[in-house]
N, C-alpha and C. Protein backbone atom coordinates (compact mmCIF):
# COMPACT_ATOMS: atom_id res chain seq x y z
N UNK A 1 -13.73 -8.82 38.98
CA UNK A 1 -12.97 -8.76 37.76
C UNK A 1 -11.63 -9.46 37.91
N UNK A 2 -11.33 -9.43 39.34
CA UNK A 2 -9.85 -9.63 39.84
C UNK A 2 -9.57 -11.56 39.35
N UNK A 3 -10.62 -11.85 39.67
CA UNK A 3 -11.05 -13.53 39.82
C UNK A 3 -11.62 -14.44 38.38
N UNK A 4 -12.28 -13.40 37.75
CA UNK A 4 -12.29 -13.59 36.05
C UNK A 4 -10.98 -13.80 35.45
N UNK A 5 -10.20 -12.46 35.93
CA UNK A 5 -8.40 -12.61 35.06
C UNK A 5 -7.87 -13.71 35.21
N UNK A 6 -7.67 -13.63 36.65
CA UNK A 6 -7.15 -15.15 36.75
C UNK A 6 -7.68 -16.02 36.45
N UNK A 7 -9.21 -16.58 35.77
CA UNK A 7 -9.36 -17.85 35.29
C UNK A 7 -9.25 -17.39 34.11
N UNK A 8 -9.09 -16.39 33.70
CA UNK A 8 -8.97 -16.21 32.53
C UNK A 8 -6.93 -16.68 32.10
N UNK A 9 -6.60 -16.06 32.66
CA UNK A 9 -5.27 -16.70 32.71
C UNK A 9 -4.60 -17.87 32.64
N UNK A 10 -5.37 -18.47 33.71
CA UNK A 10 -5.56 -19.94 34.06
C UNK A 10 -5.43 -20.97 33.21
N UNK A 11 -6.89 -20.14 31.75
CA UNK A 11 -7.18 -21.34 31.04
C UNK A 11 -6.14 -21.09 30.02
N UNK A 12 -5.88 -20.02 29.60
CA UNK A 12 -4.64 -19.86 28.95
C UNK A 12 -3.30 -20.71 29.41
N UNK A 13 -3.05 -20.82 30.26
CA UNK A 13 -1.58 -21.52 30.56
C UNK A 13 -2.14 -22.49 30.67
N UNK A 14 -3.20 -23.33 30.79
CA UNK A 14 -3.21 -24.79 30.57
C UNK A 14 -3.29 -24.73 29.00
N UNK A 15 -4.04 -24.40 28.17
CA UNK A 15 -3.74 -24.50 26.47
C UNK A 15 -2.82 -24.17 26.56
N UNK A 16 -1.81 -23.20 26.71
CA UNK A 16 -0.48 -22.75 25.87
C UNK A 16 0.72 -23.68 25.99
N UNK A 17 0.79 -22.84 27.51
CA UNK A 17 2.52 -23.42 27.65
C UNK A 17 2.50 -25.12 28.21
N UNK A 18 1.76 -25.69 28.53
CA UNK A 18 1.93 -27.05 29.09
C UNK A 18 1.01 -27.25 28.04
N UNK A 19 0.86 -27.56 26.73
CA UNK A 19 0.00 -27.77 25.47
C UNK A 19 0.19 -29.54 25.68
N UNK A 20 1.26 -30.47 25.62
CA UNK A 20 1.07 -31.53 25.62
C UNK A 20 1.29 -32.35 26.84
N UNK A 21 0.79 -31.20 28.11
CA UNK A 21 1.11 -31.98 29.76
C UNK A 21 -0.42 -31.72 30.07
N UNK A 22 -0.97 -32.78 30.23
CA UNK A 22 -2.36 -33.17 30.90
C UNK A 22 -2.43 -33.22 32.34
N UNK A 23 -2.92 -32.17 33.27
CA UNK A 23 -2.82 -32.49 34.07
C UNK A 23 -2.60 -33.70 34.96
N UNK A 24 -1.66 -34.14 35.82
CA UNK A 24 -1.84 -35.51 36.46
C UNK A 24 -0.13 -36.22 36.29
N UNK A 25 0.55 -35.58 34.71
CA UNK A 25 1.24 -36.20 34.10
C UNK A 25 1.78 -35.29 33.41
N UNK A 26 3.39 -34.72 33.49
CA UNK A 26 4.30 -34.38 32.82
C UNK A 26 4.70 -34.95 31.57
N UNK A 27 5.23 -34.75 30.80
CA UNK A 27 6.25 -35.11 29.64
C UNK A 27 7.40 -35.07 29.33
N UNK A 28 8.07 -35.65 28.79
CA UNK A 28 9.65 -35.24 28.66
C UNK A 28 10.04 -34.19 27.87
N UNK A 29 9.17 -33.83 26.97
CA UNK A 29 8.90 -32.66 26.13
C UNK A 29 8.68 -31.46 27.10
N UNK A 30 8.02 -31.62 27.75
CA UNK A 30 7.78 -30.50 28.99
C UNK A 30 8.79 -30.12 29.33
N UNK A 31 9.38 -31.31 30.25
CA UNK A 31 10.98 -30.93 31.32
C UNK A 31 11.83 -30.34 30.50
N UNK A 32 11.78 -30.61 28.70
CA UNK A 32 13.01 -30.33 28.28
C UNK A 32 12.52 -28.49 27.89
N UNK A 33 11.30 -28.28 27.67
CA UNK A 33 10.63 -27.15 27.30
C UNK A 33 10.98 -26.03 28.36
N UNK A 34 10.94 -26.35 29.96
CA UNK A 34 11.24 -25.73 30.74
C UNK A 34 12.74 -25.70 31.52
N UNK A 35 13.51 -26.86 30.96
CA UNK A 35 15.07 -26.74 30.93
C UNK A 35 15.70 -25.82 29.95
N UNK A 36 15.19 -25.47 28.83
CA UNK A 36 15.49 -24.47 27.86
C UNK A 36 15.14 -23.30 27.96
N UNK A 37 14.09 -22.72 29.02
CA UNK A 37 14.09 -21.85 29.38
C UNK A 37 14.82 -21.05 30.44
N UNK A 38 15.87 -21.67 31.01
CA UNK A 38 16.57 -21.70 32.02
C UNK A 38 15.38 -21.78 33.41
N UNK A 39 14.85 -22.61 33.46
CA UNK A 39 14.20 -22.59 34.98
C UNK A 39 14.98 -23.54 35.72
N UNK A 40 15.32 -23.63 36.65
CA UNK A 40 16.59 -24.13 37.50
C UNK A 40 15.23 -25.64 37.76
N UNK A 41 16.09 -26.80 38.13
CA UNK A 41 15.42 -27.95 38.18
C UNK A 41 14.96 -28.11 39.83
N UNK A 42 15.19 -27.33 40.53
CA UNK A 42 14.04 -27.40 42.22
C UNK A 42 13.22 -26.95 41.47
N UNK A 43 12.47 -25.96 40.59
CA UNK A 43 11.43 -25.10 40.39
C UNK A 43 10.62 -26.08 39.11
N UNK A 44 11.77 -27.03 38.51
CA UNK A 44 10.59 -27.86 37.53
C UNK A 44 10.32 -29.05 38.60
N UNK A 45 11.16 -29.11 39.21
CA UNK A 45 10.37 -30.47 40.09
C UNK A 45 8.99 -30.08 41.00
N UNK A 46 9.13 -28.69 41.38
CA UNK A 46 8.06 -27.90 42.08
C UNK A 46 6.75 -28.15 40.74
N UNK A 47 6.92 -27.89 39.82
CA UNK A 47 6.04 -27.98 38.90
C UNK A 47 5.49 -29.21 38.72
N UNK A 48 6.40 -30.12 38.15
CA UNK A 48 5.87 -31.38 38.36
C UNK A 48 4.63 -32.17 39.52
N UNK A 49 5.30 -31.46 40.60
CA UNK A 49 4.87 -32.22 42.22
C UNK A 49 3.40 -31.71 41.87
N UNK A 50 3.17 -30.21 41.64
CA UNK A 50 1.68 -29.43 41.16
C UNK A 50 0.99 -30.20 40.31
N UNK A 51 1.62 -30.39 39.21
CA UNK A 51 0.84 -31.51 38.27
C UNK A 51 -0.04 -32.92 38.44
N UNK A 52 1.04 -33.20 40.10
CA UNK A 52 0.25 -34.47 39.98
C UNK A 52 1.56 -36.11 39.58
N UNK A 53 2.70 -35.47 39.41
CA UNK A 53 3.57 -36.59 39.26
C UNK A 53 4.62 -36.45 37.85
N UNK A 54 5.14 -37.55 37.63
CA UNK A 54 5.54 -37.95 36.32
C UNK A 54 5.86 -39.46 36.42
N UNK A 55 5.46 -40.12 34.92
CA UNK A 55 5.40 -41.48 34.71
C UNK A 55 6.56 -41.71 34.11
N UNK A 56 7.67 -42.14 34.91
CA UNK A 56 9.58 -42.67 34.86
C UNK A 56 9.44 -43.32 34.51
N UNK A 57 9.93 -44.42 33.36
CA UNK A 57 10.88 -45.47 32.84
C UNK A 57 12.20 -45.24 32.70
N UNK A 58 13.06 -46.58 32.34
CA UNK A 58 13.93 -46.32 32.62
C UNK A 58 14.94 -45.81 30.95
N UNK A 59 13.54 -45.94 30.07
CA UNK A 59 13.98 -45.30 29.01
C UNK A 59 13.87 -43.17 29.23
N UNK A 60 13.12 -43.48 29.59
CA UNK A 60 12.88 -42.22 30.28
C UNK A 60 14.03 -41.29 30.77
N UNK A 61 14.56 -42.19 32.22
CA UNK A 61 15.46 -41.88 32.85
C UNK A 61 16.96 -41.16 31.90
N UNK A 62 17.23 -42.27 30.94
CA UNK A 62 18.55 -42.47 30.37
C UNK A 62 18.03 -41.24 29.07
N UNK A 63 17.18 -40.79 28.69
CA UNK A 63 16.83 -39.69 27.64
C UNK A 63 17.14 -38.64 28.53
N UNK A 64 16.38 -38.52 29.83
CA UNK A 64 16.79 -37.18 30.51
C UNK A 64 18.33 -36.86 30.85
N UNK A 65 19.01 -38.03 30.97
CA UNK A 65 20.44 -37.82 32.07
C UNK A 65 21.07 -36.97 30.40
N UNK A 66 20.62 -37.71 29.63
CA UNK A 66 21.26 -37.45 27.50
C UNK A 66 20.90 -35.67 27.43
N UNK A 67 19.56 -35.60 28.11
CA UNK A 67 19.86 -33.72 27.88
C UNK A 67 19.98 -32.98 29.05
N UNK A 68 21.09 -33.50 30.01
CA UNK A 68 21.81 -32.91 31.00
C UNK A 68 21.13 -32.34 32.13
N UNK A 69 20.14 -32.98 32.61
CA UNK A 69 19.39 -33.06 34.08
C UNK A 69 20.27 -33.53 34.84
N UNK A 70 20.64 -33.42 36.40
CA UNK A 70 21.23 -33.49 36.99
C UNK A 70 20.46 -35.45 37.67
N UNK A 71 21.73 -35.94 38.03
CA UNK A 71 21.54 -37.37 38.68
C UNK A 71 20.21 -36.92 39.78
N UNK A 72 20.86 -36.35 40.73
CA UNK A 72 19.87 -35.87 41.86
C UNK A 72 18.20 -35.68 41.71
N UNK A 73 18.01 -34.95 40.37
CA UNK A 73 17.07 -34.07 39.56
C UNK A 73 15.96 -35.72 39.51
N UNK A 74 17.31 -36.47 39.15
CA UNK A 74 16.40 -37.55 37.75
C UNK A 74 15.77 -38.38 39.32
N UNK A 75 16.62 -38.43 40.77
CA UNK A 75 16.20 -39.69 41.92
C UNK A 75 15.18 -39.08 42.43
N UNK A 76 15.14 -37.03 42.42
CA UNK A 76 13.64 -37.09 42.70
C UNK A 76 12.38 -37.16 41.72
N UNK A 77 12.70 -36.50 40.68
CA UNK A 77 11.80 -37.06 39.94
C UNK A 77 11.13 -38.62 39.87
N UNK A 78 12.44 -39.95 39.95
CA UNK A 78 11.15 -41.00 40.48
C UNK A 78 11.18 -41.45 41.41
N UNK A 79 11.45 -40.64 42.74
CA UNK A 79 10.35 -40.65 43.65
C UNK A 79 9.07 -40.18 43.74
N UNK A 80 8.91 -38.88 42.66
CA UNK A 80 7.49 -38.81 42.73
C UNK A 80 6.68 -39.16 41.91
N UNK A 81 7.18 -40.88 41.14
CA UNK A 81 6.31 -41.87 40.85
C UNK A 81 6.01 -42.59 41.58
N UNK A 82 7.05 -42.95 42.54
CA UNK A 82 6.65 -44.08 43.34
C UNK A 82 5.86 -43.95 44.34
N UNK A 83 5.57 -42.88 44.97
CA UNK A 83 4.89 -42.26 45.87
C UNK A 83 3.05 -41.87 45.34
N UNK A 84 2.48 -42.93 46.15
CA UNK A 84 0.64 -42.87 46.29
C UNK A 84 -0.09 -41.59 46.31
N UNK A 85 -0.34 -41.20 45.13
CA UNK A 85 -0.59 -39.44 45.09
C UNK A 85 -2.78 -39.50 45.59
N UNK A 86 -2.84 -38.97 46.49
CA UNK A 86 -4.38 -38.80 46.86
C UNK A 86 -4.80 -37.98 45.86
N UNK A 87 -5.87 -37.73 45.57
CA UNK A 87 -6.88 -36.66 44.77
C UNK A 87 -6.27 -35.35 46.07
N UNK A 88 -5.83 -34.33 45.28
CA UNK A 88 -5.60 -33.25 45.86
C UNK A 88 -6.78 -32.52 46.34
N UNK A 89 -6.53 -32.01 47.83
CA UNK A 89 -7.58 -31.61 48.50
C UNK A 89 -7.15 -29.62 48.38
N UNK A 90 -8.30 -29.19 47.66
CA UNK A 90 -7.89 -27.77 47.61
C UNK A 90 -7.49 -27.20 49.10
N UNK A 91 -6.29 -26.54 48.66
CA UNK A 91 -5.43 -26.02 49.83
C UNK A 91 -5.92 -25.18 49.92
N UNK A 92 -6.29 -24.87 52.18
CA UNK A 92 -6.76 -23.21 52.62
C UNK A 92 -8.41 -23.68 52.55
N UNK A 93 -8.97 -24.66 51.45
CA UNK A 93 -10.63 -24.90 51.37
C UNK A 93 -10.65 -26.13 52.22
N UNK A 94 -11.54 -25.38 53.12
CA UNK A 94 -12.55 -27.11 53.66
C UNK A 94 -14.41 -26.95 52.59
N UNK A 95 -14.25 -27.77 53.49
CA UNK A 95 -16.15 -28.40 53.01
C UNK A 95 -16.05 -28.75 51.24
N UNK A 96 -15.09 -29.41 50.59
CA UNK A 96 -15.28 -29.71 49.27
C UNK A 96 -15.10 -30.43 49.81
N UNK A 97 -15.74 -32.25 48.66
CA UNK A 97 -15.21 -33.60 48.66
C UNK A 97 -14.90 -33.86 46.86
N UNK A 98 -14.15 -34.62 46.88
CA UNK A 98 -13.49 -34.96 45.73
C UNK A 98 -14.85 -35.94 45.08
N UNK A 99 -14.79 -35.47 43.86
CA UNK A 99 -16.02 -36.30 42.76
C UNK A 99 -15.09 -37.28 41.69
N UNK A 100 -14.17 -36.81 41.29
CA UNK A 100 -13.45 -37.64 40.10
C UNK A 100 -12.57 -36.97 39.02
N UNK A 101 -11.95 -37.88 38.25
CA UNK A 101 -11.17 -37.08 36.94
C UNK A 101 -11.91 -37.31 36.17
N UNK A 102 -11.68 -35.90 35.79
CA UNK A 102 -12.64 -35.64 34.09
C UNK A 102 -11.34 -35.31 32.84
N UNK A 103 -11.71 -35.53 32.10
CA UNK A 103 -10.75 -35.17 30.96
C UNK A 103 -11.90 -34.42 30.16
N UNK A 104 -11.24 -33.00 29.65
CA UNK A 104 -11.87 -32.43 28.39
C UNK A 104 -11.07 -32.05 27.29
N UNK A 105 -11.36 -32.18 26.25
CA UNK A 105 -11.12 -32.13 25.02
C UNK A 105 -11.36 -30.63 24.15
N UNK A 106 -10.66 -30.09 23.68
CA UNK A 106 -10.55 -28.62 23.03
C UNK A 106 -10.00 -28.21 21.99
N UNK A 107 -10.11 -28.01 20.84
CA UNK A 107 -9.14 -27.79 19.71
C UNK A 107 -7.81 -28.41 19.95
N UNK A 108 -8.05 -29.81 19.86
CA UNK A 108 -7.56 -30.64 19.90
C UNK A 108 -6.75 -31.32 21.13
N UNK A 109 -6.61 -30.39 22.08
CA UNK A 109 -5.91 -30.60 23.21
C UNK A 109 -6.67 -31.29 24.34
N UNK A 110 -6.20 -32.13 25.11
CA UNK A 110 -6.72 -33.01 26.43
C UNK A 110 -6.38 -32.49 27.54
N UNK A 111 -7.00 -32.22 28.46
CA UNK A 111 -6.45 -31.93 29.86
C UNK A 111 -7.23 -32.54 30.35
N UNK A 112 -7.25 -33.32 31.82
CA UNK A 112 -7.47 -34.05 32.56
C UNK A 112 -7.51 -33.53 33.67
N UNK A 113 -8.63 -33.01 34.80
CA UNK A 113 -8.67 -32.36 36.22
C UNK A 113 -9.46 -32.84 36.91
N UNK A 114 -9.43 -32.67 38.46
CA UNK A 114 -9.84 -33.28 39.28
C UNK A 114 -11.34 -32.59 39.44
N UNK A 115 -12.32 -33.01 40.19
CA UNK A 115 -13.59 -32.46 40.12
C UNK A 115 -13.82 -32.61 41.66
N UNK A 116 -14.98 -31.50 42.69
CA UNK A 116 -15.25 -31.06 43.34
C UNK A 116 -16.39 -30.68 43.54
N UNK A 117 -17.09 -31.03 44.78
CA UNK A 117 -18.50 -30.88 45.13
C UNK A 117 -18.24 -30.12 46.27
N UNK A 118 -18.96 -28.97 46.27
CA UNK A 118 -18.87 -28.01 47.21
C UNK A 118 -19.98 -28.77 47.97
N UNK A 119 -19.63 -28.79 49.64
CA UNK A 119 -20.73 -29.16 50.62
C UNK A 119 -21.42 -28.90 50.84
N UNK A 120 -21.61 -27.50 50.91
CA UNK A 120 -22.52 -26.66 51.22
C UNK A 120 -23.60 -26.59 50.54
N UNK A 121 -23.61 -26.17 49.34
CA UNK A 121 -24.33 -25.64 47.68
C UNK A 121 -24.80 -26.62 46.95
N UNK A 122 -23.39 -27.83 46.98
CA UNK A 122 -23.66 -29.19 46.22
C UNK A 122 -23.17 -28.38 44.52
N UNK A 123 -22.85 -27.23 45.05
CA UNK A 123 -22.47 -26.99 43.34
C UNK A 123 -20.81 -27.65 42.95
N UNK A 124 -20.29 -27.90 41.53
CA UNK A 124 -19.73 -29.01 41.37
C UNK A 124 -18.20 -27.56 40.55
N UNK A 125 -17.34 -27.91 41.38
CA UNK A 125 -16.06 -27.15 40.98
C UNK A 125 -15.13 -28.19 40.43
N UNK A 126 -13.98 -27.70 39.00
CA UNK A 126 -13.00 -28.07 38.41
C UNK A 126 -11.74 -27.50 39.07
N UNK A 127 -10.72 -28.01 39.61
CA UNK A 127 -9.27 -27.44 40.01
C UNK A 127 -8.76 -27.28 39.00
N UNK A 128 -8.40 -26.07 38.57
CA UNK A 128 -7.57 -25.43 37.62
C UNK A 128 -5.90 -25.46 38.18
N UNK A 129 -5.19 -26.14 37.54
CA UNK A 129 -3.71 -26.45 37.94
C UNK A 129 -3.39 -25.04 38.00
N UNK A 130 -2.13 -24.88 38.71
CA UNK A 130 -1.36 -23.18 38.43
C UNK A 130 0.02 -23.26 37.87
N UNK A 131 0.10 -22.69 37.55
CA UNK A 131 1.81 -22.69 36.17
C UNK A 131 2.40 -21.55 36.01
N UNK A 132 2.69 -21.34 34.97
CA UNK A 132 3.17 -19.85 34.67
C UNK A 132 3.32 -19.61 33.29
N UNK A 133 3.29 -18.79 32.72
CA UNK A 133 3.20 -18.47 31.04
C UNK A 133 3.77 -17.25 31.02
N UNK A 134 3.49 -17.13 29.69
CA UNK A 134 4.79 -15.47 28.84
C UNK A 134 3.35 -14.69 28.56
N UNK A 135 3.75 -13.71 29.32
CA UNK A 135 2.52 -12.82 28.75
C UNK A 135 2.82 -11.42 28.30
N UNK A 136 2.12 -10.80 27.94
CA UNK A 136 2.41 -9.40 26.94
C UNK A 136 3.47 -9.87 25.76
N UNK A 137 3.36 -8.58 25.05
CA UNK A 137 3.67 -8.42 23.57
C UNK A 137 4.85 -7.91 23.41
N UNK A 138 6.33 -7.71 22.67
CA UNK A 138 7.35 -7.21 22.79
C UNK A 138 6.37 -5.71 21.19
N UNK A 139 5.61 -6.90 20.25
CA UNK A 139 5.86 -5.71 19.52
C UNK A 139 4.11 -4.71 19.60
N UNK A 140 3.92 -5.18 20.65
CA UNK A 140 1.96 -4.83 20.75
C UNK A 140 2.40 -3.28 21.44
N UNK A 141 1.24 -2.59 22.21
CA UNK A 141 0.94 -1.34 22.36
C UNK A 141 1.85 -1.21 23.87
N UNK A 142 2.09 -0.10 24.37
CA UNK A 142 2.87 0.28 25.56
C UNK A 142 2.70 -0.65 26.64
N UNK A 143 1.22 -1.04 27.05
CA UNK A 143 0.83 -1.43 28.17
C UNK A 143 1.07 -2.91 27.99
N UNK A 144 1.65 -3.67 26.33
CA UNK A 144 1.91 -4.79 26.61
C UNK A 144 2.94 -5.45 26.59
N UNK A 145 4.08 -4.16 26.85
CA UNK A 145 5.24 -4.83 26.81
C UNK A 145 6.08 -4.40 28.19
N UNK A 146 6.92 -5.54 28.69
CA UNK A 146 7.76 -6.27 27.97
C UNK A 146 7.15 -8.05 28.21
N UNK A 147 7.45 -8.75 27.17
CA UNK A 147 6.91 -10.02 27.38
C UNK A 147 7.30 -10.06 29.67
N UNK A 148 6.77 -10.98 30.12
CA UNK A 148 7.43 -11.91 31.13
C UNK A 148 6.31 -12.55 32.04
N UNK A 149 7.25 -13.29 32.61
CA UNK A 149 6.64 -14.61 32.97
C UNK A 149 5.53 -14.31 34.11
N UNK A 150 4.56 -14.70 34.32
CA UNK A 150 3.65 -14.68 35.32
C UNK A 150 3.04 -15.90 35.99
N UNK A 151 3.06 -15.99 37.09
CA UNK A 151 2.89 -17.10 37.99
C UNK A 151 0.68 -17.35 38.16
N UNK A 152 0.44 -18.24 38.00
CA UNK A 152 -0.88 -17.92 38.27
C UNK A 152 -1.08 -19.62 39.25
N UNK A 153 -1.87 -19.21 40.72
CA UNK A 153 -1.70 -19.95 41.74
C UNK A 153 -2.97 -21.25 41.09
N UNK A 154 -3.15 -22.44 41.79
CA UNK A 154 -3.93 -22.99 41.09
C UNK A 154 -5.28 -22.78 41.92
N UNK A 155 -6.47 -23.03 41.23
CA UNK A 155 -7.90 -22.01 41.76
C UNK A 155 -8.96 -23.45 41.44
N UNK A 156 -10.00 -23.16 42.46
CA UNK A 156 -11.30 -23.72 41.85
C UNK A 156 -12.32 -23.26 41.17
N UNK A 157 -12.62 -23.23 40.10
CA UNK A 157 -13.80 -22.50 39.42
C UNK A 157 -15.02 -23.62 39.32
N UNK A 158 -16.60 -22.70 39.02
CA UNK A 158 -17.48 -23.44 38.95
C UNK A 158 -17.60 -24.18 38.29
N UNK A 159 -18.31 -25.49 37.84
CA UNK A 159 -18.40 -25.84 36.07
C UNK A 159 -19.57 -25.35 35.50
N UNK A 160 -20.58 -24.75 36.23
CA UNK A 160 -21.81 -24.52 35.74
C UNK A 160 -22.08 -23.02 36.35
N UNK A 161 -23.13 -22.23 35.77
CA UNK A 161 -23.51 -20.82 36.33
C UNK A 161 -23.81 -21.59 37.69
N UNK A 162 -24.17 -20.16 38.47
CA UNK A 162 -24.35 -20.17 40.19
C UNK A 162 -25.87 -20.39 39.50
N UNK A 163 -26.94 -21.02 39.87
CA UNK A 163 -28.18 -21.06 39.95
C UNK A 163 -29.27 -20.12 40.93
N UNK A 164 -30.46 -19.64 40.60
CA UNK A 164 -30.70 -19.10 41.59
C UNK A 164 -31.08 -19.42 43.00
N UNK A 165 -31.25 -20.92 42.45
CA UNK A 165 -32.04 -21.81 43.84
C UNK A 165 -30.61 -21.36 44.53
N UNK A 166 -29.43 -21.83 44.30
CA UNK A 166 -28.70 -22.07 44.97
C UNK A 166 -28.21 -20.68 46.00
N UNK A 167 -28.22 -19.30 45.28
CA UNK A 167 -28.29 -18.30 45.39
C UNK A 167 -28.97 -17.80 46.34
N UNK A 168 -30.22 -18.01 46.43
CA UNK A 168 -31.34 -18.23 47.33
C UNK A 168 -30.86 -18.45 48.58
N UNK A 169 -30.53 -19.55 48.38
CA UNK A 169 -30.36 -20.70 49.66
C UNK A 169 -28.68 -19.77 50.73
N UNK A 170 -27.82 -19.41 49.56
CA UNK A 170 -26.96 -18.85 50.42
C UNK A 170 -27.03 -17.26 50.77
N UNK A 171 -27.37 -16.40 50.37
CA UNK A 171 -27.74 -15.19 49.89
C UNK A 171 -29.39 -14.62 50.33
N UNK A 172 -30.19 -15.56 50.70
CA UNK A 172 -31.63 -15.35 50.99
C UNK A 172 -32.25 -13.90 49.96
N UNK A 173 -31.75 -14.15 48.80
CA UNK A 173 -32.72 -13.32 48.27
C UNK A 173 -32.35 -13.62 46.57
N UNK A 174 -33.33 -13.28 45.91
CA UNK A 174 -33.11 -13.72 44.22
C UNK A 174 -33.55 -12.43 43.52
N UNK A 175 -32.33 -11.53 42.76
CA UNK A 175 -32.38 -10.44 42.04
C UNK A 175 -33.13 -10.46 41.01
N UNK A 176 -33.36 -11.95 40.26
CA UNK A 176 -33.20 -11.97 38.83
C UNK A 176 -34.13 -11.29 38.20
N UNK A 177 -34.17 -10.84 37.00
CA UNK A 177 -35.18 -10.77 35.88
C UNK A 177 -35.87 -11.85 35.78
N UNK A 178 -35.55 -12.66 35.12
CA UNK A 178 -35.73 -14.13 34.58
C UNK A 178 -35.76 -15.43 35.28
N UNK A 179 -36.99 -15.28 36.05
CA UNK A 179 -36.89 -16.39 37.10
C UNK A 179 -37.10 -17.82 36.88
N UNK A 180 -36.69 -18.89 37.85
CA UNK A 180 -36.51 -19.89 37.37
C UNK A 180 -35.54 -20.56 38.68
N UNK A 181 -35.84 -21.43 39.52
CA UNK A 181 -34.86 -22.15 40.33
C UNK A 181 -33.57 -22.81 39.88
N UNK A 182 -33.68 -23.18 38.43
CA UNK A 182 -32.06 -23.84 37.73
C UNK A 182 -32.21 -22.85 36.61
N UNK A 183 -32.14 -21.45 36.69
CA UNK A 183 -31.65 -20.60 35.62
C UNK A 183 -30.40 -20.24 36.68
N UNK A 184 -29.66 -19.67 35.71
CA UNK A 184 -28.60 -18.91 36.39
C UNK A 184 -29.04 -17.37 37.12
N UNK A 185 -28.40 -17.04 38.26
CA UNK A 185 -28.49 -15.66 38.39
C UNK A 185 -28.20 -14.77 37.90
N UNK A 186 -28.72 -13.52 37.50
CA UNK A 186 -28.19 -12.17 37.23
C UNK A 186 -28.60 -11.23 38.54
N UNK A 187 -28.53 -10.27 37.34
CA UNK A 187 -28.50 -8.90 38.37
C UNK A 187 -27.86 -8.45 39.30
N UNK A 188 -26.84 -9.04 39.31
CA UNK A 188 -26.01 -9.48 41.19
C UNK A 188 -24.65 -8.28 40.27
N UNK A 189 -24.21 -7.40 41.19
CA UNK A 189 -23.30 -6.79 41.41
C UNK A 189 -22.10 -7.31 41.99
N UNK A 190 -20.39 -6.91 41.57
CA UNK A 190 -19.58 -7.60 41.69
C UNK A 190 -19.70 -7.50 43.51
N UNK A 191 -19.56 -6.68 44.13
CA UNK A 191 -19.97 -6.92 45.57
C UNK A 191 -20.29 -7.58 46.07
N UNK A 192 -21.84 -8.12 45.51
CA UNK A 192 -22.67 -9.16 45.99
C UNK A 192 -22.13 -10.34 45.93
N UNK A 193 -21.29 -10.55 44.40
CA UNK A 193 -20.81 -11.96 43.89
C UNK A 193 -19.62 -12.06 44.98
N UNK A 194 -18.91 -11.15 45.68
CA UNK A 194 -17.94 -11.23 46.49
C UNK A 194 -18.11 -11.98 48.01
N UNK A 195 -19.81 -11.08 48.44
CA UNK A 195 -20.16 -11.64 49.42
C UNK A 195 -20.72 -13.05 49.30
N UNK A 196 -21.46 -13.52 48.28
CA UNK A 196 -21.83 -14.73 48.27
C UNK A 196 -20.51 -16.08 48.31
N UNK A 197 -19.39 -15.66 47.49
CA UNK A 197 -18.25 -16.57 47.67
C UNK A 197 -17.92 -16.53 48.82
């Protein structure tokens, strides 16, 4: 349940609060979105670096210095244009190899993420960026207040159900009702789903 929330979270702070930052690529709308929130500028450049970069001009530059980013702020920020960014290798995971950028499309919004082939399984994971968003209600029920900010780390999720073949193969045994080598699994208890990850 613990691992649902958080993608559940996840996908929320990529729609919400970074609504017009596509993974890969900041905005100036962004920086100024999270300068107005008072987040001190080490912690948006930390954000940025997560994202994947930002694309500096020097019109760029001279808009940011106009809503009071610090000189320092603006020389690292393009350094981390100029600097050769690899396909990020999930941190703490071995045995994935990098497959490509995908962009998907959603009530109207674009996000753009990196894609992942697990070695083992061959099953195919999306990197979910990590951010932070406003969560709970000031005027909702007890348990949802007070609004504040929550950090959510960035995660790999599947893109497709676990299959049973695949299930099989790691797990040596198939619960299902509904059998089928490319159906998805059921029957599996959160336990089980614990031990199989």
């Amino acid at each position: 349940m613990r691992k649902f929330l958080a993608m559940l979270l996840a996908l929320l702070f990529v729609s919400s609060l970074f609504s017009t930052m596509a993974y890969g690529q900041a905005t100036v709308k962004d920086l100024e979105k999270l300068k107005k929130k008072g987040m001190p500028e080490k912690q948006i450049l930390q954000q940025v670096k997560e994202l994947g970069g930002f694309e500096m001009t020097a019109e760029v530059y001279v808009a940011l210095r106009k809503k009071g980013f610090s000189d320092d702020f603006l020389d690292e920020l393009e350094n981390l244009h100029a600097k050769p960014q690899l396909p990020p290798k999930p941190s703490g995971l071995e045995g994935f190899t990098y497959l490509r950028e995908a962009t998907y499309t959603c009530g109207g919004q674009s996000h753009t993420v990196k894609e992942y082939r697990h070695n083992q399984t061959g099953m195919e994971f999306v990197l979910i960026p990590g951010g932070t968003f406003e969560m709970g209600s000031n005027d909702g029920e007890s348990d949802e207040k007070p609004v504040h900010t929550v950090r959510v780390s960035g995660f790999l999720m599947s893109k497709y159900e676990t299959t049973q073949a695949v299930w099989q193969k790691i797990m040596q045994s198939d619960p299902s009702n509904f059998k089928g080598a490319n159906r998805p699994v059921e029957q599996v208890s959160w336990d089980l789903c614990q031990t199989f990850c």
